[in-house]
Protein backbone atom coordinates (compact mmCIF):
# COMPACT_ATOMS: atom_id res chain seq x y z
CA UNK A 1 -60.98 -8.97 43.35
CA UNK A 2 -62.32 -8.39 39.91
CA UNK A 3 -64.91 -10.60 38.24
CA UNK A 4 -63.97 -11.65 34.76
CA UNK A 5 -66.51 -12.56 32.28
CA UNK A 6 -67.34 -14.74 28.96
CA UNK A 7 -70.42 -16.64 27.59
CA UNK A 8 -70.58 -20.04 25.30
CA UNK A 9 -72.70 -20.95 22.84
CA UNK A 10 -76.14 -19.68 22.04
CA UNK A 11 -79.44 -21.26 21.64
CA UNK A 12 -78.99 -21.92 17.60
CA UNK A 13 -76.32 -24.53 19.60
CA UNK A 14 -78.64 -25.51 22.48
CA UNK A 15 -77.50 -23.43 24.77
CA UNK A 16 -75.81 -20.44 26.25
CA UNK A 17 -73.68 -19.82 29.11
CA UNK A 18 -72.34 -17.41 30.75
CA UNK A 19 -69.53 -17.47 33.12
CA UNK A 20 -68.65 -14.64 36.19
CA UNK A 21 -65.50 -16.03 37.44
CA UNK A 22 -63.62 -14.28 40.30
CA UNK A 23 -59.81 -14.11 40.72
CA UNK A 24 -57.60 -11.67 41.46
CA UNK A 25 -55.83 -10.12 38.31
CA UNK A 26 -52.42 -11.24 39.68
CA UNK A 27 -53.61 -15.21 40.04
CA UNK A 28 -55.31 -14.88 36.99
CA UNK A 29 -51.58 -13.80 34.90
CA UNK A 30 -49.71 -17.06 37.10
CA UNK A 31 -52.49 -19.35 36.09
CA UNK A 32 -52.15 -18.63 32.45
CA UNK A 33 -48.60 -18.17 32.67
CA UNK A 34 -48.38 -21.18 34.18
CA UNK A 35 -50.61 -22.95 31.61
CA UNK A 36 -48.66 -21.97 28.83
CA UNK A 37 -45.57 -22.70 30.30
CA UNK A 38 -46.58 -26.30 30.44
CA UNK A 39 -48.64 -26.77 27.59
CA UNK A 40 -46.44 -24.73 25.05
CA UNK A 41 -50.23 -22.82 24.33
CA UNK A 42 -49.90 -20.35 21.47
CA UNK A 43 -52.81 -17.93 20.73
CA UNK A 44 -55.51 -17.32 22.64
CA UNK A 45 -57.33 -19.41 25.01
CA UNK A 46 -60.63 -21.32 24.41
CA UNK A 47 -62.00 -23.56 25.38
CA UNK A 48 -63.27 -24.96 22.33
CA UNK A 49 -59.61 -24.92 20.88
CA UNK A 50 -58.14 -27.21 24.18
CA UNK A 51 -58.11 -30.91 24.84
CA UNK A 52 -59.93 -32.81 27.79
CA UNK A 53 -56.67 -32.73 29.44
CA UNK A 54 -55.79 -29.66 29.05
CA UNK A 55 -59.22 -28.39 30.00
CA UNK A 56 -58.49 -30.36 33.74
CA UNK A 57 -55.24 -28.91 34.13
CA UNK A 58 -56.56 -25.26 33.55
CA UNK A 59 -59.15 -25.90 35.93
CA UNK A 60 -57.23 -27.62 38.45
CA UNK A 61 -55.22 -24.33 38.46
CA UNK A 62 -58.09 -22.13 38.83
CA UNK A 63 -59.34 -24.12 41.67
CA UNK A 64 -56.00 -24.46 43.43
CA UNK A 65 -55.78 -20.35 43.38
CA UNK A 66 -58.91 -20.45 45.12
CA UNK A 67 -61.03 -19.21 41.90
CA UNK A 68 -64.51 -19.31 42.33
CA UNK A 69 -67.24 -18.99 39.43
CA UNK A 70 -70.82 -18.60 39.29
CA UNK A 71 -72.78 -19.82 35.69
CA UNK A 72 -75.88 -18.63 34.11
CA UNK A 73 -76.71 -21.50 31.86
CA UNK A 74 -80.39 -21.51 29.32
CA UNK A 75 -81.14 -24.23 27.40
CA UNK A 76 -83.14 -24.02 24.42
CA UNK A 77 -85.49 -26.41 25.46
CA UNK A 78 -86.09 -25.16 28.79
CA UNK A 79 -86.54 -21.09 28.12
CA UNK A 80 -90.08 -19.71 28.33
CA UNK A 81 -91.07 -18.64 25.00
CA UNK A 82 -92.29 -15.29 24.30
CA UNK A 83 -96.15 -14.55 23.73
CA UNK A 84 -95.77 -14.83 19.85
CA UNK A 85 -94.08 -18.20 20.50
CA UNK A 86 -90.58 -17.06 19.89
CA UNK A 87 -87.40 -17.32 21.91
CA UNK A 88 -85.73 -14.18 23.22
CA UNK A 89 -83.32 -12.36 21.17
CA UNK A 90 -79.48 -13.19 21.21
CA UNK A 91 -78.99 -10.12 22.62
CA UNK A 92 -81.70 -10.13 25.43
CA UNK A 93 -80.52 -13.58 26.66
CA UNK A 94 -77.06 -12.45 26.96
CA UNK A 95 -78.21 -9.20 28.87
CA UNK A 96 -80.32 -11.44 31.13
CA UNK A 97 -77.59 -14.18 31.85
CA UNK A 98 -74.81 -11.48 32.13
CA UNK A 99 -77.49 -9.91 34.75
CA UNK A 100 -78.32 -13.20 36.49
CA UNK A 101 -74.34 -14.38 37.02
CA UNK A 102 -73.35 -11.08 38.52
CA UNK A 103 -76.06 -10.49 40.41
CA UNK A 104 -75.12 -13.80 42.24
CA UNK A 105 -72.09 -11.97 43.01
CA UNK A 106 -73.07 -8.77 44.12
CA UNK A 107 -74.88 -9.61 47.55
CA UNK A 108 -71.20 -11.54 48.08
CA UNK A 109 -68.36 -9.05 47.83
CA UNK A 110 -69.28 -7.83 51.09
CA UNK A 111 -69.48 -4.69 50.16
CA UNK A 112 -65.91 -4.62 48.67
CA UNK A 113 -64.69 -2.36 45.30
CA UNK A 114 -65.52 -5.29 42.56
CA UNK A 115 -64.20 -4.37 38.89
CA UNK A 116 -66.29 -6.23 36.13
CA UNK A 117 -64.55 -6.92 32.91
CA UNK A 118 -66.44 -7.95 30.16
CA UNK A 119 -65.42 -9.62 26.87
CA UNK A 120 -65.47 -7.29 23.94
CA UNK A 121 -66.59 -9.52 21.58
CA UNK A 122 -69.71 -10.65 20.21
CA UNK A 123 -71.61 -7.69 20.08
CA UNK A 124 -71.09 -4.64 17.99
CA UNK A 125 -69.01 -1.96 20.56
CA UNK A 126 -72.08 0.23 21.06
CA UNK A 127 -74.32 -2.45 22.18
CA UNK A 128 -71.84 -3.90 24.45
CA UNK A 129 -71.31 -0.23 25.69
CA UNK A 130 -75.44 0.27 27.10
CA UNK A 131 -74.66 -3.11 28.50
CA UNK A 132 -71.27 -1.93 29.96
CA UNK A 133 -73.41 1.09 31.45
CA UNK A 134 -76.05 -1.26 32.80
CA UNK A 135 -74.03 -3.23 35.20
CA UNK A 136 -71.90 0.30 35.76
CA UNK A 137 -74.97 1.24 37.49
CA UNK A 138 -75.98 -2.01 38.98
CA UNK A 139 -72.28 -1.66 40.77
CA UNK A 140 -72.55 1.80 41.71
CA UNK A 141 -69.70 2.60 44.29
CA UNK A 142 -68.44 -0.87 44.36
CA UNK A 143 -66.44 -1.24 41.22
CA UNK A 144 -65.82 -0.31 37.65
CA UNK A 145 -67.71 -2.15 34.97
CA UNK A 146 -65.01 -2.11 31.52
CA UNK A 147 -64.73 -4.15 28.47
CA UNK A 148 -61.82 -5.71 27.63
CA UNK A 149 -60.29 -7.78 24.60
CA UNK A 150 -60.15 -11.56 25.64
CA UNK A 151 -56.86 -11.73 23.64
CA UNK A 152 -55.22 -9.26 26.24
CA UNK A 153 -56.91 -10.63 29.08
CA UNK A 154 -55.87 -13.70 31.29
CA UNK A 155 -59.23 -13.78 33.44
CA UNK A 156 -61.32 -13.29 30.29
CA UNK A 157 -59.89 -16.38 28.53
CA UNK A 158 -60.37 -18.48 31.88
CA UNK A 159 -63.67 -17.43 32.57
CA UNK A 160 -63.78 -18.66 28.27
CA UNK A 161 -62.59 -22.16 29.51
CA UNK A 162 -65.39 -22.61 32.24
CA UNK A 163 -68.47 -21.00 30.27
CA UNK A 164 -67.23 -23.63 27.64
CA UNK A 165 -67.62 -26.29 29.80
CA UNK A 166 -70.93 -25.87 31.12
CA UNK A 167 -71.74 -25.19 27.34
CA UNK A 168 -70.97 -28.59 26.52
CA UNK A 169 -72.72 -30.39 29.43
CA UNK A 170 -75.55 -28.12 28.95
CA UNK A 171 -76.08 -29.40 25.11
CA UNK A 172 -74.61 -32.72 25.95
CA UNK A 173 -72.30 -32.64 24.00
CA UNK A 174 -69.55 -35.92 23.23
CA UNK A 175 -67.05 -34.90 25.58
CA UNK A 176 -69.60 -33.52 28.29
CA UNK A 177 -69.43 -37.22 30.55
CA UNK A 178 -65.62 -36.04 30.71
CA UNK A 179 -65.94 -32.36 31.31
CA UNK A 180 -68.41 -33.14 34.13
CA UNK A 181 -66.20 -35.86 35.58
CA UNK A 182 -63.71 -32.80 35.53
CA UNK A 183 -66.00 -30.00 37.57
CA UNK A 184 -67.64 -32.50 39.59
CA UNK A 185 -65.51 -31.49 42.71
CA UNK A 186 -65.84 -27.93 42.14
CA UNK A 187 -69.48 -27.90 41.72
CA UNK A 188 -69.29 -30.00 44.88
CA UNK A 189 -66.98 -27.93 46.99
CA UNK A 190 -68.87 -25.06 45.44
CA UNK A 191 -66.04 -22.98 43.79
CA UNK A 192 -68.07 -23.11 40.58
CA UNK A 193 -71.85 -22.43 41.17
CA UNK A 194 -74.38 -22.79 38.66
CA UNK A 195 -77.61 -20.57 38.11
CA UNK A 196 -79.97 -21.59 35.70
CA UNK A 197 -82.54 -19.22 33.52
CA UNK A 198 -85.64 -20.44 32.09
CA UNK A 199 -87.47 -17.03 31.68
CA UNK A 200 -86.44 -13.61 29.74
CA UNK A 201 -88.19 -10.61 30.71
């Protein structure tokens, strides 16, 4: 299996998310083939680019392949501020949900080889490669930790779609009554789990 990742937003919007979604890289290529196919998608995948409709039909893919997802969501107005009363860094937050949603995982694969693939692109490459490095060693022997551009990768642009969505429920956004009407049976069933963080060290 190999855990794709992405994040949403950041807490200039509200919020940040970020999403450690699970597939195999096989289901991940038919369910964005298969997206495509049907919704004559050109480009790349986002989910702030797709309709409500859309959005279900993506996820109603994912879920059908038996995807599973865990979420690190922080909301502005819930994060523990830092002694000088600021918020934490752009960059720490992301290190610290990137660190919270896989280490969900970890204790799960059973032990299993895990490859982490990361999306390439909101950080300069030499930042992204210490965090690369970080969860390298967090893995040790289980997997390979890589970066990847979400334009090339299927699981990347999924895991896009479902950081997206919590995005917009976290910040309440207008079409977050929708999006949760949409995930309400996954968070139920459990394929998508969320984890929230309301403290940076």
């Amino acid at each position: 299996m190999t855990i794709y990742c992405d994040e949403s937003g950041g807490l200039n919007a509200g919020a940040m998310t970020f999403s450690a979604v699970m597939l195999t890289p096989q289901a991940a290529t038919e369910i964005h083939d298969r997206f495509r196919g049907v919704t004559g998608l050109r480009g790349e995948l986002k989910g702030s680019r797709i309709s409500i409709v859309e959005r279900a039909y993506l996820l109603e893919l994912f879920d059908r392949a038996g995807g599973r997802a865990w979420v690190a969501v922080a909301e502005r107005d819930k994060l523990a501020r830092n002694p000088g009363g600021t918020l934490p860094s752009d960059l720490a937050l992301y290190a610290a949900l990137l660190d919270l949603a896989i280490g969900r995982w970890l204790p799960e694969t059973g032990g299993v080889c895990t490859d982490v693939v990361i999306d390439d692109g909101r950080y300069d490459p030499k930042i992204l490669a210490g965090v690369r490095e970080e969860i390298q060693a967090g893995l040790g022997q289980w997997g390979r930790a890589s970066l990847a551009d979400s334009r090339r990768s299927d699981g990347v642009q999924i895991a896009d779609v479902i950081a997206n969505s919590l995005f917009n429920i976290a910040v309440g956004s207008q079409r977050a009554h929708r999006i949760q009407r949409i995930l309400d049976p996954m968070l139920t069933s459990r394929a998508i789990r969320v984890a929230e963080l309301t403290h940076v060290e």
